[in-house]
C-alpha atoms as a PDB file:
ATOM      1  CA  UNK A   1     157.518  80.534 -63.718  1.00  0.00           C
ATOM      2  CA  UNK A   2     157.230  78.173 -60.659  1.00  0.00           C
ATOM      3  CA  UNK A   3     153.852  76.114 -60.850  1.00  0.00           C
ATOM      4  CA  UNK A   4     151.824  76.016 -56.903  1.00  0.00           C
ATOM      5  CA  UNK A   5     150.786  72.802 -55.681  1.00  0.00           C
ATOM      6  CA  UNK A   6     147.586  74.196 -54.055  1.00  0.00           C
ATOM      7  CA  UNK A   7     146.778  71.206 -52.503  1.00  0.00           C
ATOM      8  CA  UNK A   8     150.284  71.124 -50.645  1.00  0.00           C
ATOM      9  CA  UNK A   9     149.533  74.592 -49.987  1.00  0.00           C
ATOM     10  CA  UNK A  10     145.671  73.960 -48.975  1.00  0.00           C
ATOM     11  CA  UNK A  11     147.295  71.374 -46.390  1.00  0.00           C
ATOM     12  CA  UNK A  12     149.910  74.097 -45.082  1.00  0.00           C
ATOM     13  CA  UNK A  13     146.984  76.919 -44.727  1.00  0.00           C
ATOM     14  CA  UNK A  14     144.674  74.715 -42.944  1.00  0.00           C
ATOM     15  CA  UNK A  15     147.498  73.370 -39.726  1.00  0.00           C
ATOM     16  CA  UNK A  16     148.840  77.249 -40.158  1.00  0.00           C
ATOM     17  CA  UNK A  17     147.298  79.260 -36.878  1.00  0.00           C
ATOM     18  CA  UNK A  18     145.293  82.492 -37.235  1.00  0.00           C
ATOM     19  CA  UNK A  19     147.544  84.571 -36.342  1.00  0.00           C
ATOM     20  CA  UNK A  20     149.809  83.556 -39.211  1.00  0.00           C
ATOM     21  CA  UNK A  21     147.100  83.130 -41.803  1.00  0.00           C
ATOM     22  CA  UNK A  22     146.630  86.814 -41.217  1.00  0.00           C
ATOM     23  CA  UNK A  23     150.751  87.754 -41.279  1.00  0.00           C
ATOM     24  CA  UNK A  24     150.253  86.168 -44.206  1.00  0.00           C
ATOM     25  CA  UNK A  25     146.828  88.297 -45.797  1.00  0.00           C
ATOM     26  CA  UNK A  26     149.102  91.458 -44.751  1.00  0.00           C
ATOM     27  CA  UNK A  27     152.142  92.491 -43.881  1.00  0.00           C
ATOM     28  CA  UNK A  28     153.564  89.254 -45.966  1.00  0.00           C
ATOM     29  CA  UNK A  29     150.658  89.807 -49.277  1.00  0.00           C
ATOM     30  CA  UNK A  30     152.976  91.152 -52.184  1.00  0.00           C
ATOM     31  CA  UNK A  31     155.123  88.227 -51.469  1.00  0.00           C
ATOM     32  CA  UNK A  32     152.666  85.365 -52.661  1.00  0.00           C
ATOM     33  CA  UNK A  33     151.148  84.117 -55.205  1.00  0.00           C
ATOM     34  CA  UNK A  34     147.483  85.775 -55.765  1.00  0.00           C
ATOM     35  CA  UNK A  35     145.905  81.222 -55.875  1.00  0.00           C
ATOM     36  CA  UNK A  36     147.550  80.893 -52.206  1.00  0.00           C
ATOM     37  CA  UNK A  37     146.353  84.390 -51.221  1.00  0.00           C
ATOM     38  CA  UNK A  38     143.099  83.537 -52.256  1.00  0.00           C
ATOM     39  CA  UNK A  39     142.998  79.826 -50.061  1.00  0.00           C
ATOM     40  CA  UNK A  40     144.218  82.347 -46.932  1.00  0.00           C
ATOM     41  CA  UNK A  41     141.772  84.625 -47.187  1.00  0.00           C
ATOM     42  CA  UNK A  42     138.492  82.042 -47.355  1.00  0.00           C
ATOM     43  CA  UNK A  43     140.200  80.150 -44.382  1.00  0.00           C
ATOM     44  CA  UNK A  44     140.469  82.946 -42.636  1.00  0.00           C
ATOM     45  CA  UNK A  45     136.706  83.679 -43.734  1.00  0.00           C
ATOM     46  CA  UNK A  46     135.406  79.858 -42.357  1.00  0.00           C
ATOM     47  CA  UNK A  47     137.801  80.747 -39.017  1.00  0.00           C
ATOM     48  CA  UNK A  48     135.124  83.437 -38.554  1.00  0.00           C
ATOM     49  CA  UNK A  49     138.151  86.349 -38.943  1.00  0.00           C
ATOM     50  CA  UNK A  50     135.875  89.887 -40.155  1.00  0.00           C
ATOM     51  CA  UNK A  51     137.285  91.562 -43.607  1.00  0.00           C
ATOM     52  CA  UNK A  52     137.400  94.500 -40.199  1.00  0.00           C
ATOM     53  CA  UNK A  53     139.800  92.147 -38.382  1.00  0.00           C
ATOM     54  CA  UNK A  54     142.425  91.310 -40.708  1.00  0.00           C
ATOM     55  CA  UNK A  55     142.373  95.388 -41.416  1.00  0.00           C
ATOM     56  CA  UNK A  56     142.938  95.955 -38.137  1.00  0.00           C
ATOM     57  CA  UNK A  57     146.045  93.198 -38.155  1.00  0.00           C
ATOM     58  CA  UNK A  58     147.529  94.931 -41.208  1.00  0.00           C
ATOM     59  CA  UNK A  59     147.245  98.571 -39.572  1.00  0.00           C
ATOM     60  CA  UNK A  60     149.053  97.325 -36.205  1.00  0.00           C
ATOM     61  CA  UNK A  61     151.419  94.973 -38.043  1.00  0.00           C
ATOM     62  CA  UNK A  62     151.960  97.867 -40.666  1.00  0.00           C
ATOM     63  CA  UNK A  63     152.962 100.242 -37.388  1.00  0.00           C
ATOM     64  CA  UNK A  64     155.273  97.454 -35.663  1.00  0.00           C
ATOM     65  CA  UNK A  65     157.097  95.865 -38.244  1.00  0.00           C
ATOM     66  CA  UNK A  66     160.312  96.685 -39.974  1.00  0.00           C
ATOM     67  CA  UNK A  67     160.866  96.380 -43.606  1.00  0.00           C
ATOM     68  CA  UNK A  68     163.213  96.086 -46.111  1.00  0.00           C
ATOM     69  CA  UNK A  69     164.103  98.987 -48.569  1.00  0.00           C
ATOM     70  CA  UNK A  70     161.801  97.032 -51.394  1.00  0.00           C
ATOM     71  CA  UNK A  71     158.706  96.853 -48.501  1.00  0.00           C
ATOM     72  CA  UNK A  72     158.767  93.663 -48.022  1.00  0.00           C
ATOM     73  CA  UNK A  73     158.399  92.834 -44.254  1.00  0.00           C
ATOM     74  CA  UNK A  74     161.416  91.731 -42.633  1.00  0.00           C
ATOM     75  CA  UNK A  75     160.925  87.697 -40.412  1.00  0.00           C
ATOM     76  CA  UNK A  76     162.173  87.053 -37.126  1.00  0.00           C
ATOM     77  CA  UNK A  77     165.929  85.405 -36.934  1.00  0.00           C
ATOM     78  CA  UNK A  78     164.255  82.319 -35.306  1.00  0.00           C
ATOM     79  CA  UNK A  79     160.942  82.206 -36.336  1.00  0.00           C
ATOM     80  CA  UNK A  80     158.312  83.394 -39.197  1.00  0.00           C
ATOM     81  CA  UNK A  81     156.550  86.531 -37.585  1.00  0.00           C
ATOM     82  CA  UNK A  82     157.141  89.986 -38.898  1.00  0.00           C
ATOM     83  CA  UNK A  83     160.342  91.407 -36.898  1.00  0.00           C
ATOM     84  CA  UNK A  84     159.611  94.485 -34.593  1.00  0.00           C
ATOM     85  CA  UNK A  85     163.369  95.136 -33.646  1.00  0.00           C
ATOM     86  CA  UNK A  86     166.870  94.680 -34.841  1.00  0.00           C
ATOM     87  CA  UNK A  87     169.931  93.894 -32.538  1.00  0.00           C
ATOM     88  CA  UNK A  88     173.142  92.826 -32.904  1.00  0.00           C
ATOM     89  CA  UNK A  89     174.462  89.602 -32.100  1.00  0.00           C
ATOM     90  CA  UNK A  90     177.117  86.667 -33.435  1.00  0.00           C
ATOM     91  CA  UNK A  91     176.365  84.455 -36.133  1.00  0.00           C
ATOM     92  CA  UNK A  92     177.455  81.144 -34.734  1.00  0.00           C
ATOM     93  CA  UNK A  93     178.772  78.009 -36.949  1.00  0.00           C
ATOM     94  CA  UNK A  94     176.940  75.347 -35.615  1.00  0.00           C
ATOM     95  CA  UNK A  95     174.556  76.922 -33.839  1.00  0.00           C
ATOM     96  CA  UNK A  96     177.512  77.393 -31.047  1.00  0.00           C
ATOM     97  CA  UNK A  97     180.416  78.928 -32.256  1.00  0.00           C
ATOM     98  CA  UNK A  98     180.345  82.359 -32.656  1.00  0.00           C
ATOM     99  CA  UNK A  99     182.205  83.843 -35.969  1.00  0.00           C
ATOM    100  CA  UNK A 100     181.502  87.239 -36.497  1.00  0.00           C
ATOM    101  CA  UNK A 101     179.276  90.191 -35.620  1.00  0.00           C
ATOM    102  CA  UNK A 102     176.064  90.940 -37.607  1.00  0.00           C
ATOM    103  CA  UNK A 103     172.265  92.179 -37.356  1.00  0.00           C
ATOM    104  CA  UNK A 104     170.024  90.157 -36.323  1.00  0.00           C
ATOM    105  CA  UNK A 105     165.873  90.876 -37.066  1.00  0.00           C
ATOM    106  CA  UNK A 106     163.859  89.803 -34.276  1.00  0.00           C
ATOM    107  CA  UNK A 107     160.091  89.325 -33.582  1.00  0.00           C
ATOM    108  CA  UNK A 108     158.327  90.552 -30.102  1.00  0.00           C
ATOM    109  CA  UNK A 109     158.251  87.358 -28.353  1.00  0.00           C
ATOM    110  CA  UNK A 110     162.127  86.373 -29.234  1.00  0.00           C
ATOM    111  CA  UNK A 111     163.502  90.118 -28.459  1.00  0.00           C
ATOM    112  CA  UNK A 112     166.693  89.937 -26.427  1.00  0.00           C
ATOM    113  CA  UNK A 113     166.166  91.739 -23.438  1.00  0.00           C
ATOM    114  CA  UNK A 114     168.046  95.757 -23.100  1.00  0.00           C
ATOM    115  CA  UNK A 115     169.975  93.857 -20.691  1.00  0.00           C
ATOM    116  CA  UNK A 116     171.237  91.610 -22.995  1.00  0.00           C
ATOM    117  CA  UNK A 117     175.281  92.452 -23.492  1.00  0.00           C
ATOM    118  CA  UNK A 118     175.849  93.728 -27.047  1.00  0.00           C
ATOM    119  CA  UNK A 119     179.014  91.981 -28.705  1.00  0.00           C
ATOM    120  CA  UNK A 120     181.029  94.942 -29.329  1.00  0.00           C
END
């Protein structure tokens, strides 16, 4: 079993913003360790967040976000918030190059538009 460096992990929690801390509490929990779970949810306590407002993040994330067949939430393609839609798209060597067709999860703010052409 993998040993946490909580203080690498204090660090991390502490520059992380609220809005993650509180992916994190929720829709992300049964992926982390119960030590780093615990740091989350007192920062989240000194940022002022209500045990009320991180249920009411887990109930919206909970109605948004996609998940895998085990239930683990599924990450945006380009960043680390919970993915709200799925699209297709080319995986590209090199960032440029596209190679072949596949899904792509997505979160809210990097969506491709509906007018966005699909590659197939």
């Amino acid at each position: 079993m993998m040993q946490v460096d909580l203080e690498r992990v204090r660090a991390n929690i502490h520059k992380a913003s609220t809005e993650d801390l509180l992916d994190r509490a929720t829709v992300y929990r049964d992926g982390m360790e119960a030590d780093a779970l615990d740091l989350i949810e007192r920062e989240l306590r000194e940022r002022g967040v209500s045990w009320d407002a991180i249920a009411e993040h887990e109930h919206k994330r909970r109605q948004e976000t996609l998940f895998d067949a085990d239930g683990v939430a599924l990450k945006c393609h380009k960043c680390s918030r919970p993915a709200v839609g799925e699209s297709w798209d080319f995986h590209r060597m090199w960032g440029l190059l596209p190679v072949f067709p596949r899904r792509f999860a997505w979160c809210a703010e990097h969506r491709p538009s509906q007018d966005t052409p699909k590659p197939f």
